[in-house]
C-alpha atoms as a PDB file:
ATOM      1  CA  UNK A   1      92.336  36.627 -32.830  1.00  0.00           C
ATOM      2  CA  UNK A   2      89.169  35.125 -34.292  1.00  0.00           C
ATOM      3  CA  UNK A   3      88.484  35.204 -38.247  1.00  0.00           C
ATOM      4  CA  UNK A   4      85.743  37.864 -37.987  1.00  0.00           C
ATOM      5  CA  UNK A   5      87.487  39.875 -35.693  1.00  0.00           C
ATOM      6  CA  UNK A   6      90.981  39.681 -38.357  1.00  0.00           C
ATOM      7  CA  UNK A   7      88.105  40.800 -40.773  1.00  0.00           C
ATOM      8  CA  UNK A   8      87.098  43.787 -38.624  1.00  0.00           C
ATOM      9  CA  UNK A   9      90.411  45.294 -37.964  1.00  0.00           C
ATOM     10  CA  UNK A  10      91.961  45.016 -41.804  1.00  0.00           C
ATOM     11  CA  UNK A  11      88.875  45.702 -43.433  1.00  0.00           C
ATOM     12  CA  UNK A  12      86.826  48.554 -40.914  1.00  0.00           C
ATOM     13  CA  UNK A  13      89.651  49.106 -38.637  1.00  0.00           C
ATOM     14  CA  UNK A  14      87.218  48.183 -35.543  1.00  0.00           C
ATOM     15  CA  UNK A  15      87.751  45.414 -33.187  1.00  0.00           C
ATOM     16  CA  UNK A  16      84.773  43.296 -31.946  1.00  0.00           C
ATOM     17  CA  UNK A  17      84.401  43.795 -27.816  1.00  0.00           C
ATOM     18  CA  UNK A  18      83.988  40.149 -25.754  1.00  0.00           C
ATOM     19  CA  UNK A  19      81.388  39.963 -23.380  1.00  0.00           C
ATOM     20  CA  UNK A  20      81.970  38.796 -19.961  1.00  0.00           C
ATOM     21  CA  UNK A  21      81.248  35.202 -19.374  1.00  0.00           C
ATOM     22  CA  UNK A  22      78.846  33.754 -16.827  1.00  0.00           C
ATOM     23  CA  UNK A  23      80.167  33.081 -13.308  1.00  0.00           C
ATOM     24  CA  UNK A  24      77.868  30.271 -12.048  1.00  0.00           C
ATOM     25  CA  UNK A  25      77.187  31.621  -8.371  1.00  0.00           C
ATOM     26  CA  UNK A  26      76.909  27.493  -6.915  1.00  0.00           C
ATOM     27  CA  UNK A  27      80.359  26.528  -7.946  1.00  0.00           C
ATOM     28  CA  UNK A  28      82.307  29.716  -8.773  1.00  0.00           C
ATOM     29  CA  UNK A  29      83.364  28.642 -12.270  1.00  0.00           C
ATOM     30  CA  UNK A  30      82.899  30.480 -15.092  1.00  0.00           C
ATOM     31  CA  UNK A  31      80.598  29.325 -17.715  1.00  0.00           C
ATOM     32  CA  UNK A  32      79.518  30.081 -21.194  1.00  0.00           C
ATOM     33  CA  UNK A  33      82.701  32.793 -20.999  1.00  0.00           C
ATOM     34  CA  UNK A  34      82.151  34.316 -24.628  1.00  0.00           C
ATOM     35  CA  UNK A  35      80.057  32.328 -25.939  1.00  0.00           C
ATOM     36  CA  UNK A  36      79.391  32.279 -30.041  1.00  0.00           C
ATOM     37  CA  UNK A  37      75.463  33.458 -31.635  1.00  0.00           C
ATOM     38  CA  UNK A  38      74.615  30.244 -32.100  1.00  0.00           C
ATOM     39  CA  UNK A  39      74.948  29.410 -28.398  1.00  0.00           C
ATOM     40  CA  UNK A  40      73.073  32.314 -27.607  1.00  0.00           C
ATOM     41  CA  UNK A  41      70.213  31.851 -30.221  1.00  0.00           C
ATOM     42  CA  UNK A  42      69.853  28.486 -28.029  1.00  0.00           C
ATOM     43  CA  UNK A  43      69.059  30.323 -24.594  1.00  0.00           C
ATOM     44  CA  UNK A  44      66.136  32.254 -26.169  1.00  0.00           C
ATOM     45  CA  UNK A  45      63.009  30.599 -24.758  1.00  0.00           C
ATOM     46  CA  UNK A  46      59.617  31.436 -24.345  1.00  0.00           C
ATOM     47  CA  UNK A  47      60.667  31.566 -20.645  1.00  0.00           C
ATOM     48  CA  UNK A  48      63.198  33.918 -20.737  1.00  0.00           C
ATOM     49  CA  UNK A  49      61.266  36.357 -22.798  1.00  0.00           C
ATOM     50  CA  UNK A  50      58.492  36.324 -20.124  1.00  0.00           C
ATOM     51  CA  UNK A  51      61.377  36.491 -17.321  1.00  0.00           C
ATOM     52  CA  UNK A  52      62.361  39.699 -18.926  1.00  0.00           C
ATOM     53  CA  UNK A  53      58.841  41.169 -19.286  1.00  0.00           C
ATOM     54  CA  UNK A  54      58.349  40.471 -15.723  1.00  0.00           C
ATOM     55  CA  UNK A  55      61.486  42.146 -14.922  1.00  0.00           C
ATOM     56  CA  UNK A  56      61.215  45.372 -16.908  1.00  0.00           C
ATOM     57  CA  UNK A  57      57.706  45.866 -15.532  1.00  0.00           C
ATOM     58  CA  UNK A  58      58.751  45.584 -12.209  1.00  0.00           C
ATOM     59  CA  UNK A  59      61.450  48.480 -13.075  1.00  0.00           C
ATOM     60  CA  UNK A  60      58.393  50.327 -14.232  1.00  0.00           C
ATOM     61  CA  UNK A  61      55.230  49.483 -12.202  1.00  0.00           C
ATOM     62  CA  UNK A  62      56.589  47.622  -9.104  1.00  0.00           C
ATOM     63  CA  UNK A  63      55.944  44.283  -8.123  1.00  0.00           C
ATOM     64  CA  UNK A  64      52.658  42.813  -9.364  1.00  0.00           C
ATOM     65  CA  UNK A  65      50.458  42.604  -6.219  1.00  0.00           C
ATOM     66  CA  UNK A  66      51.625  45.776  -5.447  1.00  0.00           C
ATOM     67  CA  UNK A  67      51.802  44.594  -1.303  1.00  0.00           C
ATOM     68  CA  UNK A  68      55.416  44.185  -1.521  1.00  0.00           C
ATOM     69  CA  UNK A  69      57.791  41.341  -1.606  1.00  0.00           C
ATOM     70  CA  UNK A  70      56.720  39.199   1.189  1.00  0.00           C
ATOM     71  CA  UNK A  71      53.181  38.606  -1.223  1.00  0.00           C
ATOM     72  CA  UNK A  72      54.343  37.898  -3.914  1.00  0.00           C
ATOM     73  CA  UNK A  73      55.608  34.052  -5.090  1.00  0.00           C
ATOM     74  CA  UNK A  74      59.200  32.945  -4.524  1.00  0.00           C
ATOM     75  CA  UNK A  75      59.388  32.362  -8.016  1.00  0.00           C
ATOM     76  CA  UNK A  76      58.615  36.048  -9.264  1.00  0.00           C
ATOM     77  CA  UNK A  77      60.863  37.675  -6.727  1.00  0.00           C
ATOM     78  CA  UNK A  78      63.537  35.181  -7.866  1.00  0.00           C
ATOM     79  CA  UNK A  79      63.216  36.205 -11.209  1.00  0.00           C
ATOM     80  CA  UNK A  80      63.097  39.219 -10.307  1.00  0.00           C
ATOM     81  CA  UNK A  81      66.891  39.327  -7.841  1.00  0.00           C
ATOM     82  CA  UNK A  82      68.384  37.427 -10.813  1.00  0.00           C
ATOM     83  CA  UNK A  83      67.769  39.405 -13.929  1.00  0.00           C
ATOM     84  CA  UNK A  84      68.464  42.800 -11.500  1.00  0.00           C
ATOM     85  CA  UNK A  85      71.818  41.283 -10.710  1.00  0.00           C
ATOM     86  CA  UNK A  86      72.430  40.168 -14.406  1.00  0.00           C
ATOM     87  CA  UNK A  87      71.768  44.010 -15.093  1.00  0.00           C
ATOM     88  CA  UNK A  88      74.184  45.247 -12.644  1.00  0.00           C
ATOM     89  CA  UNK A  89      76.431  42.741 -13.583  1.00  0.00           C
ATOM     90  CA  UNK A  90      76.423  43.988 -17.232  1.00  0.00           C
ATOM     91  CA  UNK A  91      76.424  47.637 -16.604  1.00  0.00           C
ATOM     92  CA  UNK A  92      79.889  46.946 -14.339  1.00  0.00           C
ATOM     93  CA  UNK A  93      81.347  45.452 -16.999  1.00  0.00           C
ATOM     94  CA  UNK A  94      80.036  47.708 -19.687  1.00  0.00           C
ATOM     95  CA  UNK A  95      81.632  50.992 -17.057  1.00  0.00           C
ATOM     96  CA  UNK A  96      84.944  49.080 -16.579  1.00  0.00           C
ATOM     97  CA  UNK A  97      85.444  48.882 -20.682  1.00  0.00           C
ATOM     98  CA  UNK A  98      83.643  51.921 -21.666  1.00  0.00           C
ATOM     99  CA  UNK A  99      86.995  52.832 -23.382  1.00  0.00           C
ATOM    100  CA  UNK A 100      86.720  49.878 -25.872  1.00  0.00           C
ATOM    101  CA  UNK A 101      83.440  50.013 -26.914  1.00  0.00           C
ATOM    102  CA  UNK A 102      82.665  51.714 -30.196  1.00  0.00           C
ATOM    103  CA  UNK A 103      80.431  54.731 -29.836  1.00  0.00           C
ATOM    104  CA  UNK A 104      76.943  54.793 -31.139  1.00  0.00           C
ATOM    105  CA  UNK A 105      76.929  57.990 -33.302  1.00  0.00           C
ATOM    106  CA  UNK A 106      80.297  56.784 -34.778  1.00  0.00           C
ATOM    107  CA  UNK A 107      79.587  54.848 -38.651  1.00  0.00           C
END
C-alpha cells in the first residue's frame, strides 16, 4: 500500500482505484501498468490532444470525408481503431470493477 493511498483509508476511509496498465499489442507485455501523474503529465502532447478531437468527432459527425473508410488516410482511420479500442478497453475494465469505484454523488 502506497503512502497516499495509507493517507486515504485512515484519514477519508476511501481507497484510491489502480488503473489497468497498457498491454502493448506487438509483444504482449504489459507496459506503463499503473503508472504515477507525473508519467502521465509526460504523454500529453499536442498530438494526442488532436488524436482525441479527431476521435470524438468521428463519434459525433462520422468520418471526415464523409465517403467512408476506404477515403479517408490510413493515418486517420488508425487513429481512429486505436483510441475506439482504448475506449472499449477502459469501459471493460471500468464494468469489471464497478464495485470499487467510489460513486460520483458520494462526498
Amino acid at each position: 500500500m502506497s503512502y497516499l493511498d495509507r493517507v486515504l483509508f485512515e484519514e477519508q476511509g476511501a481507497t484510491s482505484v489502480l488503473l489497468p496498465g497498457y498491454k502493448n499489442p506487438r509483444t504482449g507485455v504489459v507496459e506503463f501498468k499503473h503508472p504515477r501523474q507525473d508519467q502521465i503529465d509526460v504523454m500529453e502532447t499536442d498530438f494526442l490532444y488532436r488524436s482525441i478531437a479527431l476521435w470524438m468527432t468521428f463519434k459525433r459527425c462520422g468520418l471526415p470525408h464523409g465517403k467512408g473508410w476506404f477515403d479517408e488516410r490510413a493515418t486517420v482511420i488508425d487513429i481512429i481503431n486505436i483510441l475506439e479500442s482504448e475506449s472499449n478497453r477502459y469501459d471493460s475494465w471500468e464494468m469489471k470493477h464497478r464495485d470499487e469505484l467510489p460513486d460520483d454523488d458520494e462526498e
